[in-house]
Structure formats: C-alpha cells, structure tokens
C-alpha atoms as a PDB file:
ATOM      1  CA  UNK A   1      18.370  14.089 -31.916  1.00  0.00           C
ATOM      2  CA  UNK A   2      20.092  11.546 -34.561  1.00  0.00           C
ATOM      3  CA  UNK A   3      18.757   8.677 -32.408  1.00  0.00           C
ATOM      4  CA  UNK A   4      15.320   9.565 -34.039  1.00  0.00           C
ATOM      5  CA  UNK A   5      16.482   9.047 -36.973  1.00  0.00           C
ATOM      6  CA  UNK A   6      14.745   5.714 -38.081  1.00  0.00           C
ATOM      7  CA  UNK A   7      17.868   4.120 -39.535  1.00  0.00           C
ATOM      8  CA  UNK A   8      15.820   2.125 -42.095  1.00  0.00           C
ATOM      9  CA  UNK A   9      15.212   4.704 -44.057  1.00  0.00           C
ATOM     10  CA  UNK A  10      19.026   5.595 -43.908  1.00  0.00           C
ATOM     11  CA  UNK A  11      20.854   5.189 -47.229  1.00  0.00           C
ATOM     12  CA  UNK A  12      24.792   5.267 -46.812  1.00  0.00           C
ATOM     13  CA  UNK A  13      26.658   6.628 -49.624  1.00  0.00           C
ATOM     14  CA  UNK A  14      29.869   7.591 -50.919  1.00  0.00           C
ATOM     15  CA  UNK A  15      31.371   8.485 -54.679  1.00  0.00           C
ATOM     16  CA  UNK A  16      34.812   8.256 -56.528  1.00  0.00           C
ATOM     17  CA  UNK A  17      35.066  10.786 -59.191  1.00  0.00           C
ATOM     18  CA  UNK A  18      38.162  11.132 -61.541  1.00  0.00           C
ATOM     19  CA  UNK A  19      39.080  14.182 -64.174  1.00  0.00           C
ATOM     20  CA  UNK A  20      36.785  13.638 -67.723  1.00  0.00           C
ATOM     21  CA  UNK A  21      39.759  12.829 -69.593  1.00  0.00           C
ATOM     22  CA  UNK A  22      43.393  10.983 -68.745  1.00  0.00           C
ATOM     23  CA  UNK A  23      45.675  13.649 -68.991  1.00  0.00           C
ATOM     24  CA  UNK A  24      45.622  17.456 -70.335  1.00  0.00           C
ATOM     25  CA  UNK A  25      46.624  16.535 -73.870  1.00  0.00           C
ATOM     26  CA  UNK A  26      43.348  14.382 -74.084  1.00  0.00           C
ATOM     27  CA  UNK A  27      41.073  17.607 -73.528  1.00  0.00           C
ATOM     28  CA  UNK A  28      39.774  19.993 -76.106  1.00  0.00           C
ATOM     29  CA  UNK A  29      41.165  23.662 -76.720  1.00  0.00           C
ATOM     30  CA  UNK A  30      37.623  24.738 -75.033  1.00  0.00           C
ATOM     31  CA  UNK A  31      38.042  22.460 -72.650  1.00  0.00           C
ATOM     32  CA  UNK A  32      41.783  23.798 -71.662  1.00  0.00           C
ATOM     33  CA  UNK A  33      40.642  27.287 -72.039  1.00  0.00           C
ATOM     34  CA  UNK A  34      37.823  27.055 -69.527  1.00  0.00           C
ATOM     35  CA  UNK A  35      39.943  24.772 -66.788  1.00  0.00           C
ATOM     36  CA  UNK A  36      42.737  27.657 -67.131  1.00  0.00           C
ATOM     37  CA  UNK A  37      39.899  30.213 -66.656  1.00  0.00           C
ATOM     38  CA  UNK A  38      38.099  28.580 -63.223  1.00  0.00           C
ATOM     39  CA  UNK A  39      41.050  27.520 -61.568  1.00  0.00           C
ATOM     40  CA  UNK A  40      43.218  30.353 -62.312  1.00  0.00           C
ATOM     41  CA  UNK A  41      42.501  32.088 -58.391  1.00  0.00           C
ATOM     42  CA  UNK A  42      42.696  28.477 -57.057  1.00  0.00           C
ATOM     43  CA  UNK A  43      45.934  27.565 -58.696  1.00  0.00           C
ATOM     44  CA  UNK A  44      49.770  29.090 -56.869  1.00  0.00           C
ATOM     45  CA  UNK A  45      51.287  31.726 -59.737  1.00  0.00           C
ATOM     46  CA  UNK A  46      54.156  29.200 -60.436  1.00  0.00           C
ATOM     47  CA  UNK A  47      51.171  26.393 -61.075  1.00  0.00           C
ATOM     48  CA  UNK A  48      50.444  26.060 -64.769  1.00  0.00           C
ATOM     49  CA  UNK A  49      46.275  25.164 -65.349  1.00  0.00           C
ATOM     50  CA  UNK A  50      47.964  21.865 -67.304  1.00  0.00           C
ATOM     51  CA  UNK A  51      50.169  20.482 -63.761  1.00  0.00           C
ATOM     52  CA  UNK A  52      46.466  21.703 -61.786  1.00  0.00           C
ATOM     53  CA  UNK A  53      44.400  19.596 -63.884  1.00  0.00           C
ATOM     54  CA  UNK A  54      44.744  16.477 -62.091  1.00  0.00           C
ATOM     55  CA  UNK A  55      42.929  17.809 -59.245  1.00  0.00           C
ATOM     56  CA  UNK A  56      39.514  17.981 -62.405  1.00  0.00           C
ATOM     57  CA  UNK A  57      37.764  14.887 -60.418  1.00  0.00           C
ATOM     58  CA  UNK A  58      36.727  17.326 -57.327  1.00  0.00           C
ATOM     59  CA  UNK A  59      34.819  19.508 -59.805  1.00  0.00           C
ATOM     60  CA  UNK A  60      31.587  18.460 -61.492  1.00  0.00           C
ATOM     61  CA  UNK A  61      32.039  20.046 -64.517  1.00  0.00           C
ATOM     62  CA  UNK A  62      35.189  18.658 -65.548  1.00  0.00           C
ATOM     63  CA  UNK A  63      34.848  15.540 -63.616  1.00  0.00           C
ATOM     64  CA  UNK A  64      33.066  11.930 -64.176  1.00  0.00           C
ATOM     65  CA  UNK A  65      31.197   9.550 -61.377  1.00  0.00           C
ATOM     66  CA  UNK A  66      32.990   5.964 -61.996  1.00  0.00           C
ATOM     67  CA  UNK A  67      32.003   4.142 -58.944  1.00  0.00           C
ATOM     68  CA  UNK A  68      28.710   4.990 -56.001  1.00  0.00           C
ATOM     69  CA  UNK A  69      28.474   2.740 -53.944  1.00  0.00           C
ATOM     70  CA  UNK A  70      25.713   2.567 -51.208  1.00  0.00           C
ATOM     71  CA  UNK A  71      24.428   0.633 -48.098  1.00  0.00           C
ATOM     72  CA  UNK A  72      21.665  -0.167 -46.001  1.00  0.00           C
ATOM     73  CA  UNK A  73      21.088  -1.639 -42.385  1.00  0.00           C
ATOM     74  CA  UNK A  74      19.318  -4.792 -42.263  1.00  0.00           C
ATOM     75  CA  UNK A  75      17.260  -6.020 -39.450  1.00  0.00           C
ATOM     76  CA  UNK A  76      19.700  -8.631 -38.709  1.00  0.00           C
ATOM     77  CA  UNK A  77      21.966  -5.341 -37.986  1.00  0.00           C
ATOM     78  CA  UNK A  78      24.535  -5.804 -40.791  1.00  0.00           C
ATOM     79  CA  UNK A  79      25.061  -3.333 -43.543  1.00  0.00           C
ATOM     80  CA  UNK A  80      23.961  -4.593 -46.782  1.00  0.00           C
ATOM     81  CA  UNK A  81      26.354  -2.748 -49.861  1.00  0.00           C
ATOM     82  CA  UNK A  82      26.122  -2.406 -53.448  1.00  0.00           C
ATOM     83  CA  UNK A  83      27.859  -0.615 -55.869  1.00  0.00           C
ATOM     84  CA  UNK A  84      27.126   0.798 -58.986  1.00  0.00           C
ATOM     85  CA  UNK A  85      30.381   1.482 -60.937  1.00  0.00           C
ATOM     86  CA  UNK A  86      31.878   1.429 -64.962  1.00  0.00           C
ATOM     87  CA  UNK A  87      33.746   3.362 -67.576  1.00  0.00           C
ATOM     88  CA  UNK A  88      29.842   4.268 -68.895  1.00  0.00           C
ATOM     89  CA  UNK A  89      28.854   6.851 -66.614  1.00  0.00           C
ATOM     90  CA  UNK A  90      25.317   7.245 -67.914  1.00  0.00           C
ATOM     91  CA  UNK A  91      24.395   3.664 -67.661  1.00  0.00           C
ATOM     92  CA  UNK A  92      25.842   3.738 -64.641  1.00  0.00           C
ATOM     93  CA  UNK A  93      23.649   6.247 -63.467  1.00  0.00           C
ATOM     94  CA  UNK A  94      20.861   5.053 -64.861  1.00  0.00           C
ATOM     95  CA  UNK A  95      21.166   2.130 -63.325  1.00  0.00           C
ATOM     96  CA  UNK A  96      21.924   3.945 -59.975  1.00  0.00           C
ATOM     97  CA  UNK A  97      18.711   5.722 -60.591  1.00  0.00           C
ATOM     98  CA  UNK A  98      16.227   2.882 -61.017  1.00  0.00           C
ATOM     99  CA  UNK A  99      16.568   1.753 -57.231  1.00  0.00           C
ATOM    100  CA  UNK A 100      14.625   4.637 -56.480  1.00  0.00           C
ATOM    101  CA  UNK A 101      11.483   3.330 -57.719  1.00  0.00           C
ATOM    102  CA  UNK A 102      11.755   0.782 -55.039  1.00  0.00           C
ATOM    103  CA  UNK A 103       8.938   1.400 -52.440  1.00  0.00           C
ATOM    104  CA  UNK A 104      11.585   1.112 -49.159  1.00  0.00           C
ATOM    105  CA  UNK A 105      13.370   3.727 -50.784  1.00  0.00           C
ATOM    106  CA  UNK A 106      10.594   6.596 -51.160  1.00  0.00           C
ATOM    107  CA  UNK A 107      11.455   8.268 -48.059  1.00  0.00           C
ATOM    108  CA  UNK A 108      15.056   7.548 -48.087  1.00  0.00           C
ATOM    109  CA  UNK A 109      17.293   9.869 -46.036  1.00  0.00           C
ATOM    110  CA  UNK A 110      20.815   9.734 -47.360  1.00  0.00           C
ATOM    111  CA  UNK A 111      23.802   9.993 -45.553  1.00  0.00           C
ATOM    112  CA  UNK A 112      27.728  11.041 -46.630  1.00  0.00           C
ATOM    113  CA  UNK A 113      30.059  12.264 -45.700  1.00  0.00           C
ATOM    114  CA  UNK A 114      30.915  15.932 -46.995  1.00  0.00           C
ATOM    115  CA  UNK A 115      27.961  14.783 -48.523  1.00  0.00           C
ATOM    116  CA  UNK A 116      25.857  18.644 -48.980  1.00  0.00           C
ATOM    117  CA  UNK A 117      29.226  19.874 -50.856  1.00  0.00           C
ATOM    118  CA  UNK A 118      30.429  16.947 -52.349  1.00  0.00           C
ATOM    119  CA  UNK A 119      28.563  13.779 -53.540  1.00  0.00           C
ATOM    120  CA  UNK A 120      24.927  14.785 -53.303  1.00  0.00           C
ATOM    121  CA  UNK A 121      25.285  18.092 -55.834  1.00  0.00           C
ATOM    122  CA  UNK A 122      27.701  16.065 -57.427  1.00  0.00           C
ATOM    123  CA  UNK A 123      25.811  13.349 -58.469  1.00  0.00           C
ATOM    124  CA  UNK A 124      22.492  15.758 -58.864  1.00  0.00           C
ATOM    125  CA  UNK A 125      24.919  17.777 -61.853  1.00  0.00           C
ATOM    126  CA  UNK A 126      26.150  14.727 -63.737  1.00  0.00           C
ATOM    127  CA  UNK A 127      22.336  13.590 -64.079  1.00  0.00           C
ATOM    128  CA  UNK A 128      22.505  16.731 -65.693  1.00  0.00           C
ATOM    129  CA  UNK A 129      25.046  17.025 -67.847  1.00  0.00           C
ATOM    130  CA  UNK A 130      24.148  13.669 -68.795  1.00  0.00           C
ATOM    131  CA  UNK A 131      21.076  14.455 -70.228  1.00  0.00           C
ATOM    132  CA  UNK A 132      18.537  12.719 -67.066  1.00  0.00           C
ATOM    133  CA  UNK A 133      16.718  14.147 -64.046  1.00  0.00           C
ATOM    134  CA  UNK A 134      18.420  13.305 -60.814  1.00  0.00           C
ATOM    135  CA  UNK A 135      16.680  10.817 -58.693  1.00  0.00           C
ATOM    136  CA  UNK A 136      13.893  12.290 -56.353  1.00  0.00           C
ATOM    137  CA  UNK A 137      16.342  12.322 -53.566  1.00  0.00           C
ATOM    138  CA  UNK A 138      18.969  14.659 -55.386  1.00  0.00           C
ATOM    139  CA  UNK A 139      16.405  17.612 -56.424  1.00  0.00           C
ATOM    140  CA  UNK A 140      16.895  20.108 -53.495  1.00  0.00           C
ATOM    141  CA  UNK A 141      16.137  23.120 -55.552  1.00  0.00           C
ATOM    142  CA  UNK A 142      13.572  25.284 -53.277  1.00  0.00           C
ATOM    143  CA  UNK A 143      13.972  23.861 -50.523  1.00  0.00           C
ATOM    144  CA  UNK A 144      14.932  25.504 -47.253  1.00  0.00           C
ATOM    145  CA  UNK A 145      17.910  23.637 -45.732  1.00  0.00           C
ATOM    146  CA  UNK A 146      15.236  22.903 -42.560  1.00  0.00           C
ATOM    147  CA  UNK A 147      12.876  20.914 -45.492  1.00  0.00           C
ATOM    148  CA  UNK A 148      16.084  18.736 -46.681  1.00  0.00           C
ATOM    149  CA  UNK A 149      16.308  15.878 -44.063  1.00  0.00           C
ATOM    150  CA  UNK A 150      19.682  14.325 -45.542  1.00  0.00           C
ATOM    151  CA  UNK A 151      22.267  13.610 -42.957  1.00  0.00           C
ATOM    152  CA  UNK A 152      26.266  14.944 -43.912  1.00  0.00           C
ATOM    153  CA  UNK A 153      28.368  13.133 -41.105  1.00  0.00           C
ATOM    154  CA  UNK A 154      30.929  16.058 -41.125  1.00  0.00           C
ATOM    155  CA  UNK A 155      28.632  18.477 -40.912  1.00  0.00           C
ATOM    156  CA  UNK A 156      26.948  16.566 -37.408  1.00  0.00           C
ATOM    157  CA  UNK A 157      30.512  16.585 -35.902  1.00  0.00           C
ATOM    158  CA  UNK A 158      30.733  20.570 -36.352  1.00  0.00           C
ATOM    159  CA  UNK A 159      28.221  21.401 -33.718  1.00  0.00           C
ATOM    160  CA  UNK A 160      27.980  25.033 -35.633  1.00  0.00           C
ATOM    161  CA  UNK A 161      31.540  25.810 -35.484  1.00  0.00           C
ATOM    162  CA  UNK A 162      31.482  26.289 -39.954  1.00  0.00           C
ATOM    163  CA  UNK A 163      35.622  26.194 -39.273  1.00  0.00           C
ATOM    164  CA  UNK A 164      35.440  22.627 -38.717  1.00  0.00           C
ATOM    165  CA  UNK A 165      37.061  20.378 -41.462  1.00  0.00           C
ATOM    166  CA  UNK A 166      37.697  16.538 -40.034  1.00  0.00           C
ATOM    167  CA  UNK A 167      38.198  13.011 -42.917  1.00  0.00           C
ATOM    168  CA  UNK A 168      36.157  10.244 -42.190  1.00  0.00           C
ATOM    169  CA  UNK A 169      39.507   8.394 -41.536  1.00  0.00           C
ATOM    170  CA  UNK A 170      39.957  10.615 -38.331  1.00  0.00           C
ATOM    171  CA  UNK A 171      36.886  10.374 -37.434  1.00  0.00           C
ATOM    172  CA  UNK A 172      37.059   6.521 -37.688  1.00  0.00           C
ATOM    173  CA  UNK A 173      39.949   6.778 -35.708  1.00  0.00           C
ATOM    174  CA  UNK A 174      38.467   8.607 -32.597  1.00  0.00           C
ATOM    175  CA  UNK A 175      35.558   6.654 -32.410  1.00  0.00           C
ATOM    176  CA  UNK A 176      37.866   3.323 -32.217  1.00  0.00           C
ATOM    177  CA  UNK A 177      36.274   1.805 -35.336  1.00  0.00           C
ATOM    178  CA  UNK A 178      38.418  -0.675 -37.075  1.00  0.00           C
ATOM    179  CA  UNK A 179      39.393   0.053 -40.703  1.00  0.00           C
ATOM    180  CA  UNK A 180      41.103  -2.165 -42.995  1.00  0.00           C
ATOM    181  CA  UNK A 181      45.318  -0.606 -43.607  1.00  0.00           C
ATOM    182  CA  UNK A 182      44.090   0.841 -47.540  1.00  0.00           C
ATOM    183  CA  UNK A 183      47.040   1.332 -50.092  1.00  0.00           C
ATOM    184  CA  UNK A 184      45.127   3.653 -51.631  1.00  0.00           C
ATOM    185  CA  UNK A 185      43.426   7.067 -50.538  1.00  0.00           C
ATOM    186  CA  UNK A 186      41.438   9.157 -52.573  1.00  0.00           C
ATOM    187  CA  UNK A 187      43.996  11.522 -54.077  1.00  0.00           C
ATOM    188  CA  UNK A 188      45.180   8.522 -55.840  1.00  0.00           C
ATOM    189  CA  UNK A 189      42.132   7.149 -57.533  1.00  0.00           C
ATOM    190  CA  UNK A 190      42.649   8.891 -61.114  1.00  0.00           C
ATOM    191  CA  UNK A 191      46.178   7.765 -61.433  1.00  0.00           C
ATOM    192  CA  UNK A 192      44.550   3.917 -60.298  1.00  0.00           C
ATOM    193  CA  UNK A 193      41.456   4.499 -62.719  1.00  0.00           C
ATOM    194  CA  UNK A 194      43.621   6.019 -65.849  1.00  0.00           C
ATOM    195  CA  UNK A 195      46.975   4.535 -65.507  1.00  0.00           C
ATOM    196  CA  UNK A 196      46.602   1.625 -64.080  1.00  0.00           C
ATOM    197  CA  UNK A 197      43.132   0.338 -64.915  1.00  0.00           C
ATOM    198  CA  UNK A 198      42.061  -1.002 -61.914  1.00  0.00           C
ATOM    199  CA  UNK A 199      38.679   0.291 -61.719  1.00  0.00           C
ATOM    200  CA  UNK A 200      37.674  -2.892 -59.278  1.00  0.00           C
ATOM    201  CA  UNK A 201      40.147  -2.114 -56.970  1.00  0.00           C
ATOM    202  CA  UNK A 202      38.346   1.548 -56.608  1.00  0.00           C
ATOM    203  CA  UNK A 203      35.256   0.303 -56.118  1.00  0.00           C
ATOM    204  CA  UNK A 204      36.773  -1.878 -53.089  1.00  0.00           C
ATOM    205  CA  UNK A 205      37.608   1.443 -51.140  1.00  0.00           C
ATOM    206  CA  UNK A 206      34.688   2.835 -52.161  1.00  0.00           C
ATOM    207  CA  UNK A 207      32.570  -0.037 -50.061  1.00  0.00           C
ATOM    208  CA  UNK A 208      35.221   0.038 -47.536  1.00  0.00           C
ATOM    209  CA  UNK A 209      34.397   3.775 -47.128  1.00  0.00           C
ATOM    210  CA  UNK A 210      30.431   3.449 -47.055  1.00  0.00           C
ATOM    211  CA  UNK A 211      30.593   0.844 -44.177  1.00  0.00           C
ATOM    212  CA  UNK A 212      33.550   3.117 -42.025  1.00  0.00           C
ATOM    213  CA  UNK A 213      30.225   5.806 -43.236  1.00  0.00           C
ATOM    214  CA  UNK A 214      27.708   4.029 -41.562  1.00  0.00           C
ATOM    215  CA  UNK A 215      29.353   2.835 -38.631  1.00  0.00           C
ATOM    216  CA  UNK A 216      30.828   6.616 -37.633  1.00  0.00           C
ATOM    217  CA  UNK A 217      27.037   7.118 -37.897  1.00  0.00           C
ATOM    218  CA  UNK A 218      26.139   4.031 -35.314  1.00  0.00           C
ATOM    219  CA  UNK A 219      29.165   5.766 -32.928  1.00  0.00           C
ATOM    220  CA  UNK A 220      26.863   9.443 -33.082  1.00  0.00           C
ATOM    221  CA  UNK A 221      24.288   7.727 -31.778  1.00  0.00           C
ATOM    222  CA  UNK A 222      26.128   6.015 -29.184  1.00  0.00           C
ATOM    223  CA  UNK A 223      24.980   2.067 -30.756  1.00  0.00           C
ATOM    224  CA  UNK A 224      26.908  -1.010 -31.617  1.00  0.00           C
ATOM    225  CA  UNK A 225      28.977  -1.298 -34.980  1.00  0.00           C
ATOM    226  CA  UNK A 226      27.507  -2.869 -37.577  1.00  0.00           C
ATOM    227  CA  UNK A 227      29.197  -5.701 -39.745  1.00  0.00           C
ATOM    228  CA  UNK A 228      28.923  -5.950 -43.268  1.00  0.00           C
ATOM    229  CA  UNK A 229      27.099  -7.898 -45.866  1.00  0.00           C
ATOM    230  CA  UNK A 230      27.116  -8.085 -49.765  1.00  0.00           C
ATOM    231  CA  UNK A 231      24.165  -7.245 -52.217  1.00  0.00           C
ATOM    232  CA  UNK A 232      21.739  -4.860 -51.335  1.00  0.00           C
ATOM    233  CA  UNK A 233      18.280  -6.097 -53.764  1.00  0.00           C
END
C-alpha cells in the first residue's frame, strides 16, 4: 500500500535533457556515424539520421542533463523545491550529488515519473560518462526489482497492464489538480535551451513538473494537495 510509504523519506524528481550538441553540423563524423547507426530501425525510411537528431535529448548517450530539479514535503505540508541546473553538466551533477551526504537523505526513496526508464538510468549514465559514481540512490545494479524501493508514478497507475502509457499532464488532469497553462512542453526544451537561451525559463517547468509530481502522488494515496515552497537546505 503507497499510504505506507513514509512520505519523508520521499524525494520528488524530474529532469530536462537536451541533444549534446545544437544542431547536426556541431557533432563529430563519429558522432554522426554512430546516431545514423542506433536510430536507423527507429527512424521512418524517408527520415534522414540528420532531421532525427533532434529527438538526441531522450537518449543518454547522445544527450546532456541541464536542469534536475527535486522536492521534498515538509511538516508544515508544503513541498519544499530546488533545482540544480547549468550549461556545466558535471558541476551540476556534482553539486546534485553532494545532497546525498545529508543524513535525511540516506534512506531516500525517489519518486518520477517514467522515472525506472527515464530519469533514474538517465542520470545514473551521465555520472558515468562524466567520469563520477552515481549517488547511492542511482546504483541499482544487482538488485532484484523487489530490493529497489523507488516509486515511478506511471508505473503505480498501470496496475500490471505493461500496455499502459499515460503523461503526468493527464494524469494531473483526472485527478483535478490545478496546473499552471505552460507555453512550453517538453518536446520544445532543446529548441528553448539552444536557440533561444533561456535555460531559466526550463528550469521553471521543470519545478512546475516536480510539484504536479508530488501532488499526483498525494491524489494515489487519497490525501490533500500540497502547496509549494522554495529552497530545499
């Protein structure tokens, strides 16, 4: 039962990931070669790997982390949010990294959504490829799915049927939680990050997202939404 779920430990997260580099002419012949190569079964025959390449930020490998933000319920029952965001993303997730030598955070549970496909391996490879250890949280290798207590909100609303795809927005929706009208949506954040170089107004979705997160999570357990506040310490 999620209701057992002591919510303190609960840490609320979401990502924004763009392709490594602006545009195709920015990437190395290597580079080119091996984007052509993975997507080539993914991509329609009339789809050149070039035209595909915007959709780079969905795949770790060719992709960069430029904003996670997270959140955490307060006894006062608001959400406190922080995010951890820049053009760096090493520092950034160094920086990310260090909260997990705070003692409240030793048992975290975290919580996405799409999270076991998406931002937890996600963020787990890019400590990689950058050169670090993921954070305690992130290393998953061994375990049995049973011994990993994260919490995927998508995944709670399939109830085992594995055909079950639903966006946090709809699921927002259903569950009558207000969400502020965004001009933006996720397919649009490289063409905001690279064109437009607005990284700030990114890392506003990205919050908007984590408290929509947590509150979806307060309607599966049938409590009260929670408001939000700035600054998690």
């Amino acid at each position: 039962m999620i209701q057992s779920i002591p919510l303190e430990r609960v840490l609320f997260l979401d990502i924004e990931t763009v392709p490594q580099a602006g545009s195709w002419d920015d990437l190395s012949e290597t580079d080119q070669y091996l984007w052509d190569k993975k997507t080539k079964f993914q991509r329609k025959e009339d789809v050149s790997a070039e035209e595909f390449y915007d959709r780079a930020g969905i795949m770790a490998e060719f992709g960069k982390i430029i904003c996670i933000t997270i959140g955490m319920v307060e006894k006062n029952e608001t959400l406190k949010i922080k995010s951890f965001s820049g053009h760096d993303e090493k520092k950034m997730l160094q920086e990310f990294g260090e909260i997990f030598n705070s003692p409240r955070l030793y048992n975290v549970i975290l919580c996405a959504h799409n999270g076991k496909e998406f931002d937890f391996p996600w963020i787990a490879r890019r400590y990689l490829i950058n050169g670090m250890q993921p954070p305690a949280p992130f290393q998953m290798f061994g375990k049995k799915p049973w011994e990993v207590p994260h919490i995927d909100t998508m995944e709670l609303w399939k109830f085992g049927d594995y055909k079950s795809f639903v966006s946090l927005e709809l699921l927002a929706h259903v569950f009558g939680i207000p969400t502020p009208k965004d001009d933006i949506d996720g397919s649009m954040v490289s063409s905001i990050y690279y064109i437009e170089k607005d990284l700030q107004r990114i890392v506003d979705y990205c919050e908007k997202d984590v408290l929509t997160l947590a509150n979806v999570f307060r309607r599966m357990r049938q409590e009260d939404l929670l408001k939000r506040n700035i600054n998690l310490d």
